[in-house]
PDB file of N, CA and C in Angstrom:
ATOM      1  N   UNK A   1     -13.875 -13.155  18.476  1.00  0.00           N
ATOM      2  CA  UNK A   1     -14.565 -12.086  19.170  1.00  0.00           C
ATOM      3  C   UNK A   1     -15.212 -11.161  18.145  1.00  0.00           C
ATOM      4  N   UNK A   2     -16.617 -10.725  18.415  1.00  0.00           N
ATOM      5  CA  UNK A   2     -17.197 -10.278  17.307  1.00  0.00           C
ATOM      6  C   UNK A   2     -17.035  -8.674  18.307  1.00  0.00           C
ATOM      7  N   UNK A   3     -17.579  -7.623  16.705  1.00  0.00           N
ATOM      8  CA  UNK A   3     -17.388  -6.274  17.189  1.00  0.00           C
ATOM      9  C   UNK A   3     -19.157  -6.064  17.598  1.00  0.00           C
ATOM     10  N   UNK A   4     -19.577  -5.919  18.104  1.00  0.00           N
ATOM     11  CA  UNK A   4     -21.031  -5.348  17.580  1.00  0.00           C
ATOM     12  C   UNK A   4     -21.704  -3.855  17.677  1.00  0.00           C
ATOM     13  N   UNK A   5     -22.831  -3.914  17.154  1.00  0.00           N
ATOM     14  CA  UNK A   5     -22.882  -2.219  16.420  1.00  0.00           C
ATOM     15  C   UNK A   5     -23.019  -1.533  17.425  1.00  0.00           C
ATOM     16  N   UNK A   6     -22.924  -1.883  19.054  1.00  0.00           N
ATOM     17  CA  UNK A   6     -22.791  -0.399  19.888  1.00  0.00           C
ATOM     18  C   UNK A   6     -21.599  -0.124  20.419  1.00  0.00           C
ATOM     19  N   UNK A   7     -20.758  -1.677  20.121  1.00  0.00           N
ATOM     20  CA  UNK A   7     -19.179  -1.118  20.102  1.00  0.00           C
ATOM     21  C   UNK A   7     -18.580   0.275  19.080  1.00  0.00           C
ATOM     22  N   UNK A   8     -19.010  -0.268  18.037  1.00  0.00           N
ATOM     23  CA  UNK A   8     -18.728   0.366  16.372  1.00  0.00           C
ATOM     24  C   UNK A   8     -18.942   1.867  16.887  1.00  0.00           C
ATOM     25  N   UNK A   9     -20.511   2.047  17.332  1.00  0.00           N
ATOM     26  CA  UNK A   9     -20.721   3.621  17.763  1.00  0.00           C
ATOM     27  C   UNK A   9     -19.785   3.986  18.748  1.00  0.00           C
ATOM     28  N   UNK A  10     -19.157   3.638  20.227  1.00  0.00           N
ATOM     29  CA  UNK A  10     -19.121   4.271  21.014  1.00  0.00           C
ATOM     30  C   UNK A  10     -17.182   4.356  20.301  1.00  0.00           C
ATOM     31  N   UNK A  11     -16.689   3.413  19.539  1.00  0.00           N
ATOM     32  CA  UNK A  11     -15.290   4.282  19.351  1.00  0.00           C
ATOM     33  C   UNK A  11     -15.606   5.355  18.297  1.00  0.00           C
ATOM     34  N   UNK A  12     -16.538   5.359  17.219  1.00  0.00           N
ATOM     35  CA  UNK A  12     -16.864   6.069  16.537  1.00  0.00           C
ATOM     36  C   UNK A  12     -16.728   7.691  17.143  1.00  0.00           C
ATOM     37  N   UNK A  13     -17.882   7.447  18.245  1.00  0.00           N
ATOM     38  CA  UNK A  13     -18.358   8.426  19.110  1.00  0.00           C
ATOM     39  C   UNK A  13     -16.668   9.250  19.933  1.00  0.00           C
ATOM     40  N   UNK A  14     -16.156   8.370  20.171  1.00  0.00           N
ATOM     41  CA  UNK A  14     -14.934   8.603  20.589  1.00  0.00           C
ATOM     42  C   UNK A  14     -13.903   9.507  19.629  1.00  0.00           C
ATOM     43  N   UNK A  15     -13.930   8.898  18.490  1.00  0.00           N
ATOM     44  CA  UNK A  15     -13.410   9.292  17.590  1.00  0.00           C
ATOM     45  C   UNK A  15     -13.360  10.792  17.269  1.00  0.00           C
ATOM     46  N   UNK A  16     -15.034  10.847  17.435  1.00  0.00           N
ATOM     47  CA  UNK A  16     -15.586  12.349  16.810  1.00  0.00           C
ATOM     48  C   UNK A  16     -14.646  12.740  18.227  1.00  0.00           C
ATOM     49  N   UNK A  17     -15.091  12.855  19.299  1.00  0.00           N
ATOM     50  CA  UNK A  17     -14.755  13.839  20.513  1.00  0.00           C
ATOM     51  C   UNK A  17     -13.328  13.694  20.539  1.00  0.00           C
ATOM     52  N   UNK A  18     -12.574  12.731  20.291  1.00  0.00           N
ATOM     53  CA  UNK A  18     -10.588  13.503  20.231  1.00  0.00           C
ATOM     54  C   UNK A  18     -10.163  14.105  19.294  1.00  0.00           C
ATOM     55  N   UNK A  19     -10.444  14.075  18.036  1.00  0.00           N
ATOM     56  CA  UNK A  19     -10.617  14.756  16.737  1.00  0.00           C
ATOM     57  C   UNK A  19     -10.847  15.447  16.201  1.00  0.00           C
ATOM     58  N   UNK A  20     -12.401  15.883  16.598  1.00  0.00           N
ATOM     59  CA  UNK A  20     -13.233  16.727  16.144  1.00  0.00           C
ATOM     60  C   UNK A  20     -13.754  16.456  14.295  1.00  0.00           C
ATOM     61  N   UNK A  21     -14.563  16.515  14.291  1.00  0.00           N
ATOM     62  CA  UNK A  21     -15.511  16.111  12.912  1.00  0.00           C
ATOM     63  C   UNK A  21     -14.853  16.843  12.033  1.00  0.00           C
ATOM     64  N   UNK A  22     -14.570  18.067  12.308  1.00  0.00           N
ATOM     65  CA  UNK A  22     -14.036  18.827  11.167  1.00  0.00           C
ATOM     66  C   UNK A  22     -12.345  18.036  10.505  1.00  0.00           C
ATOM     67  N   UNK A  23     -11.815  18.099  11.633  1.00  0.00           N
ATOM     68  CA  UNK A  23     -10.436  17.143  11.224  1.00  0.00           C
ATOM     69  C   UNK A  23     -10.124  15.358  10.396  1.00  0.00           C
ATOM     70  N   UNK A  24     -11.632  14.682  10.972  1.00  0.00           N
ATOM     71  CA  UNK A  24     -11.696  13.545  10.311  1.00  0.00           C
ATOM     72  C   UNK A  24     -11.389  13.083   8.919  1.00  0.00           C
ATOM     73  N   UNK A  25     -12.301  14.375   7.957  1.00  0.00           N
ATOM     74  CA  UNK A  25     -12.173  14.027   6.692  1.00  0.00           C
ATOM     75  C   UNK A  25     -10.386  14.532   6.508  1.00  0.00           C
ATOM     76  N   UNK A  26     -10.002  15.391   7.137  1.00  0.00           N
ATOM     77  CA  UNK A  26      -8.494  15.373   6.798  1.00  0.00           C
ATOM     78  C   UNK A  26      -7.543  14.387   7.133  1.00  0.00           C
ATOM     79  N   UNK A  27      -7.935  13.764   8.314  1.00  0.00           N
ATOM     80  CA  UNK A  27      -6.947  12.202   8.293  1.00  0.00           C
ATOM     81  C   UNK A  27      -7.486  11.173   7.402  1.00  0.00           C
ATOM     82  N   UNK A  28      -8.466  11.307   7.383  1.00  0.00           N
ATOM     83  CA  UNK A  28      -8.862  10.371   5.954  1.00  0.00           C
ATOM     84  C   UNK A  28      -8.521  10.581   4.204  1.00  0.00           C
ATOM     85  N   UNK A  29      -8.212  11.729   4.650  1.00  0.00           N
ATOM     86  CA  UNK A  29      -7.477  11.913   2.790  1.00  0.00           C
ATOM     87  C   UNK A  29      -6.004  11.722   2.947  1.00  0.00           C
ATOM     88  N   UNK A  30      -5.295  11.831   4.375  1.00  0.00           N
ATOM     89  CA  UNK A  30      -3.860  11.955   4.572  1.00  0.00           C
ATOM     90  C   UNK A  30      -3.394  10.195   4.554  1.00  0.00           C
ATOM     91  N   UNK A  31      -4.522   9.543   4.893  1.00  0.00           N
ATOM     92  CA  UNK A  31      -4.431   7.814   5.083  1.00  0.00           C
ATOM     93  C   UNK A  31      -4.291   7.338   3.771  1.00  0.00           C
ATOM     94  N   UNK A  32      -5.512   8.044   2.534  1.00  0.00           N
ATOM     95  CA  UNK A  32      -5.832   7.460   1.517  1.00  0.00           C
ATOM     96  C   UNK A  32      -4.450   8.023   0.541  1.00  0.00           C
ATOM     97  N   UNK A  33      -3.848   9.277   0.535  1.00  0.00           N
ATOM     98  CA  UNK A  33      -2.686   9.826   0.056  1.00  0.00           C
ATOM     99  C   UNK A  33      -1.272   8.520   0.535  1.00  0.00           C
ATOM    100  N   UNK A  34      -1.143   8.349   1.580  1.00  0.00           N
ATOM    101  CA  UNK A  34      -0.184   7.424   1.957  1.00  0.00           C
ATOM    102  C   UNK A  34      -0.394   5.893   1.752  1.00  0.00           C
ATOM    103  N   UNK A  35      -1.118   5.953   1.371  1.00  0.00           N
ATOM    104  CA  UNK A  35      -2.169   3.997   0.823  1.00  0.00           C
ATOM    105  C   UNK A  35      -1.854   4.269  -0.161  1.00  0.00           C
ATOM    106  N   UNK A  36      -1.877   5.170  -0.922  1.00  0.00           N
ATOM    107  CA  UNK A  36      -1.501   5.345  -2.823  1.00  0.00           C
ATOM    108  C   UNK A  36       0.268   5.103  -2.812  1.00  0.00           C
ATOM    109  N   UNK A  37       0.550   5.946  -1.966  1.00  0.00           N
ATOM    110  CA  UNK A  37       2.371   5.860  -2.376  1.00  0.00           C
ATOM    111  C   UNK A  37       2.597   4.596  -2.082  1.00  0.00           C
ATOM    112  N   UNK A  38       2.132   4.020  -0.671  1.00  0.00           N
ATOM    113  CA  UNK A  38       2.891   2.571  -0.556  1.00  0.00           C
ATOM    114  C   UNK A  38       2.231   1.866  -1.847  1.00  0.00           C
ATOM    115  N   UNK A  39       1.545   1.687  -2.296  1.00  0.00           N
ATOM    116  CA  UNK A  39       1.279   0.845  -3.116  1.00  0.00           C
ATOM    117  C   UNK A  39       2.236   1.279  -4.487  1.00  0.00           C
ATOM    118  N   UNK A  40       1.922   2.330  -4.801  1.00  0.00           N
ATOM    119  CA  UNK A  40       3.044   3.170  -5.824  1.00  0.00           C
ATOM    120  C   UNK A  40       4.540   2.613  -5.592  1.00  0.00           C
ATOM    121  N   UNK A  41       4.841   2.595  -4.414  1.00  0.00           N
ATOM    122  CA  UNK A  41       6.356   1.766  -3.682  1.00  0.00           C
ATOM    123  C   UNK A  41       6.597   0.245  -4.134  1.00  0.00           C
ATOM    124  N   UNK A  42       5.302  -0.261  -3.965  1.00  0.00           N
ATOM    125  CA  UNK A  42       5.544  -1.525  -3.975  1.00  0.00           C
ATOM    126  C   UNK A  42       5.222  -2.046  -5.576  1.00  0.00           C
ATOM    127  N   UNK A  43       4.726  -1.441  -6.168  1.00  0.00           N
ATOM    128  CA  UNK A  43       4.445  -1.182  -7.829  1.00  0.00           C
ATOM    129  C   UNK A  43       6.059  -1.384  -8.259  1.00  0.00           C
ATOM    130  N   UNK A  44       6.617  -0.242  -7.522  1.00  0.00           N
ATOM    131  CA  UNK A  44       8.014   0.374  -8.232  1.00  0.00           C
ATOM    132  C   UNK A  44       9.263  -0.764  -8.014  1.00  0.00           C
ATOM    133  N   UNK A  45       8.757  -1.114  -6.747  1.00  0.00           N
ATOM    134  CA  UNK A  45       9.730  -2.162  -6.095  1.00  0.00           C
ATOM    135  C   UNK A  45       9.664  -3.314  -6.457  1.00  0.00           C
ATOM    136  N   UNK A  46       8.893  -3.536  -7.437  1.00  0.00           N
ATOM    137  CA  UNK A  46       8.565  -4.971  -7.563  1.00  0.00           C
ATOM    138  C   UNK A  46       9.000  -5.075  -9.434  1.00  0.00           C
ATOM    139  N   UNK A  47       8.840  -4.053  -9.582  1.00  0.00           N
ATOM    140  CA  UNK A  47       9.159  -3.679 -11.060  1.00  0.00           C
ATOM    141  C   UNK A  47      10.854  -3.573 -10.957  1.00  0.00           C
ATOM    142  N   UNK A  48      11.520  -3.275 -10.135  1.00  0.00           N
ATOM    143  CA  UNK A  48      13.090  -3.074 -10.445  1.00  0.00           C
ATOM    144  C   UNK A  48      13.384  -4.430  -9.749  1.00  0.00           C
ATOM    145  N   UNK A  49      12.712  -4.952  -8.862  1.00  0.00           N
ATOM    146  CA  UNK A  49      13.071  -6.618  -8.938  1.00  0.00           C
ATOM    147  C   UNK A  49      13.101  -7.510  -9.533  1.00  0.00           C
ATOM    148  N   UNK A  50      12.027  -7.323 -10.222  1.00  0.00           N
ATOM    149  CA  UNK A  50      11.839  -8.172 -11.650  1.00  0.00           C
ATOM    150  C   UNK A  50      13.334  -8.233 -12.918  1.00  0.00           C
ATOM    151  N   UNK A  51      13.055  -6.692 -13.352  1.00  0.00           N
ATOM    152  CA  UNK A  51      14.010  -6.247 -13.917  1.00  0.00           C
ATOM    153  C   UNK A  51      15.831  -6.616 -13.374  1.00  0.00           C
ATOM    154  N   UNK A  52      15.828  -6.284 -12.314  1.00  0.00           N
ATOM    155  CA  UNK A  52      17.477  -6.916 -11.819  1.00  0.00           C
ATOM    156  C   UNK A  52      17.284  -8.522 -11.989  1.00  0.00           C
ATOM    157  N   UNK A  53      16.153  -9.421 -11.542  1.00  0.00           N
ATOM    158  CA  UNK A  53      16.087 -11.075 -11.904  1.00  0.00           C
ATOM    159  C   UNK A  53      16.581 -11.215 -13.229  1.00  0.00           C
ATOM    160  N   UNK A  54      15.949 -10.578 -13.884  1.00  0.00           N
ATOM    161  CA  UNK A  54      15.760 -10.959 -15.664  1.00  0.00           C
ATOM    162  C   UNK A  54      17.464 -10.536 -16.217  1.00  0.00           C
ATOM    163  N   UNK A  55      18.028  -9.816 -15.481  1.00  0.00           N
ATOM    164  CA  UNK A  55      19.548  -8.888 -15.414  1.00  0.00           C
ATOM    165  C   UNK A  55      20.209 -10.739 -15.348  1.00  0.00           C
ATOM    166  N   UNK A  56      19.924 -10.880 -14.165  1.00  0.00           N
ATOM    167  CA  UNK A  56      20.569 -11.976 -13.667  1.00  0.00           C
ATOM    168  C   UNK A  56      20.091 -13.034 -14.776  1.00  0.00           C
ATOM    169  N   UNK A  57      19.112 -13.544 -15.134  1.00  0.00           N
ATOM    170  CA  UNK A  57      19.175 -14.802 -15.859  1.00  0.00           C
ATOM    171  C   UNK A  57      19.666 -14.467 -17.110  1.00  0.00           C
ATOM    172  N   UNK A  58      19.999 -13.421 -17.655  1.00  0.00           N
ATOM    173  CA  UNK A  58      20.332 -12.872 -18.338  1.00  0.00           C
ATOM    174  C   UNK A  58      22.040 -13.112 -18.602  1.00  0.00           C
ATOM    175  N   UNK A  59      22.930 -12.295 -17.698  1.00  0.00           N
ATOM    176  CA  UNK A  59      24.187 -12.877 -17.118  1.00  0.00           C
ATOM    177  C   UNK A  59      24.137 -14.609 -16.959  1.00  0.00           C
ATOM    178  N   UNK A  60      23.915 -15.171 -16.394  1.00  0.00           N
ATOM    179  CA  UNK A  60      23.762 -16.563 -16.359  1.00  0.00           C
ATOM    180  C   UNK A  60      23.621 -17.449 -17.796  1.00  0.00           C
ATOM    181  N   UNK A  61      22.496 -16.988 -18.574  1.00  0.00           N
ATOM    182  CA  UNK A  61      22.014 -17.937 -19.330  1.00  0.00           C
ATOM    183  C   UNK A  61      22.101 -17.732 -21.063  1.00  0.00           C
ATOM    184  N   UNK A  62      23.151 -16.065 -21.274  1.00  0.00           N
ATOM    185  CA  UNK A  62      22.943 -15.608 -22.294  1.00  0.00           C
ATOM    186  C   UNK A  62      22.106 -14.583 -22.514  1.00  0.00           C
ATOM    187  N   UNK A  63      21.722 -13.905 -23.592  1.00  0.00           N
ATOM    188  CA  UNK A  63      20.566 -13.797 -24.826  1.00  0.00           C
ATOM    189  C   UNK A  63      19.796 -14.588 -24.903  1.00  0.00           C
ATOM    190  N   UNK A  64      18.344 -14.510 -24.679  1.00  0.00           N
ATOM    191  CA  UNK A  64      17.157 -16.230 -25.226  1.00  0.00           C
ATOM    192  C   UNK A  64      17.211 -15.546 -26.195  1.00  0.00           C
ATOM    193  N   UNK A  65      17.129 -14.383 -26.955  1.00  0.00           N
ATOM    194  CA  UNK A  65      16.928 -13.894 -28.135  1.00  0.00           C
ATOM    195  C   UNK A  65      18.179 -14.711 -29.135  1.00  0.00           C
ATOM    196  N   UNK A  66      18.999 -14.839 -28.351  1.00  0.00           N
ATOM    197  CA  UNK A  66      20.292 -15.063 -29.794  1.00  0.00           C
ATOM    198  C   UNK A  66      20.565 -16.662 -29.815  1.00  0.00           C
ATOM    199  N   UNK A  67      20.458 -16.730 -31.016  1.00  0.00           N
ATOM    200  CA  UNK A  67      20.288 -18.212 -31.454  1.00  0.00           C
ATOM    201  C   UNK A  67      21.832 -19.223 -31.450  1.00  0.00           C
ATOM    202  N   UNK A  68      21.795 -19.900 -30.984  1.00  0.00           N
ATOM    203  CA  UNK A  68      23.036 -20.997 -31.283  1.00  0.00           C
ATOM    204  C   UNK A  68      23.895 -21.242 -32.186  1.00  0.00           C
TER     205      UNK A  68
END
């Protein structure tokens, strides 16, 4: 199902009238503020996963640093 451009206007149009124009650009910086942290989250979260894996092969497999 395609959108087409007088759909696009009339939620647009909608948009403006529950909102009001003046408020728009403020949910749009409050969207783009919360798009940064999750990603910041998932940055962070993916970094202490890593880190606990490497824990674990670590426990498991030795030191790769220390020689035989």
């Amino acid at each position: 199902m395609k959108v087409g451009i007088w759909q696009l206007l009339i939620v647009i149009l909608l948009i403006v009238l529950i909102f009001g124009a003046k408020k728009i650009p403020e949910i749009a910086r409050a969207l783009g503020r919360s798009s940064g942290e999750f990603k910041k989250g998932l940055k962070e979260g993916n970094a202490e996963a890593t880190a606990k894996v490497d824990e674990i092969k670590e426990a498991i497999l030795g030191d790769p640093d220390q020689k035989a």
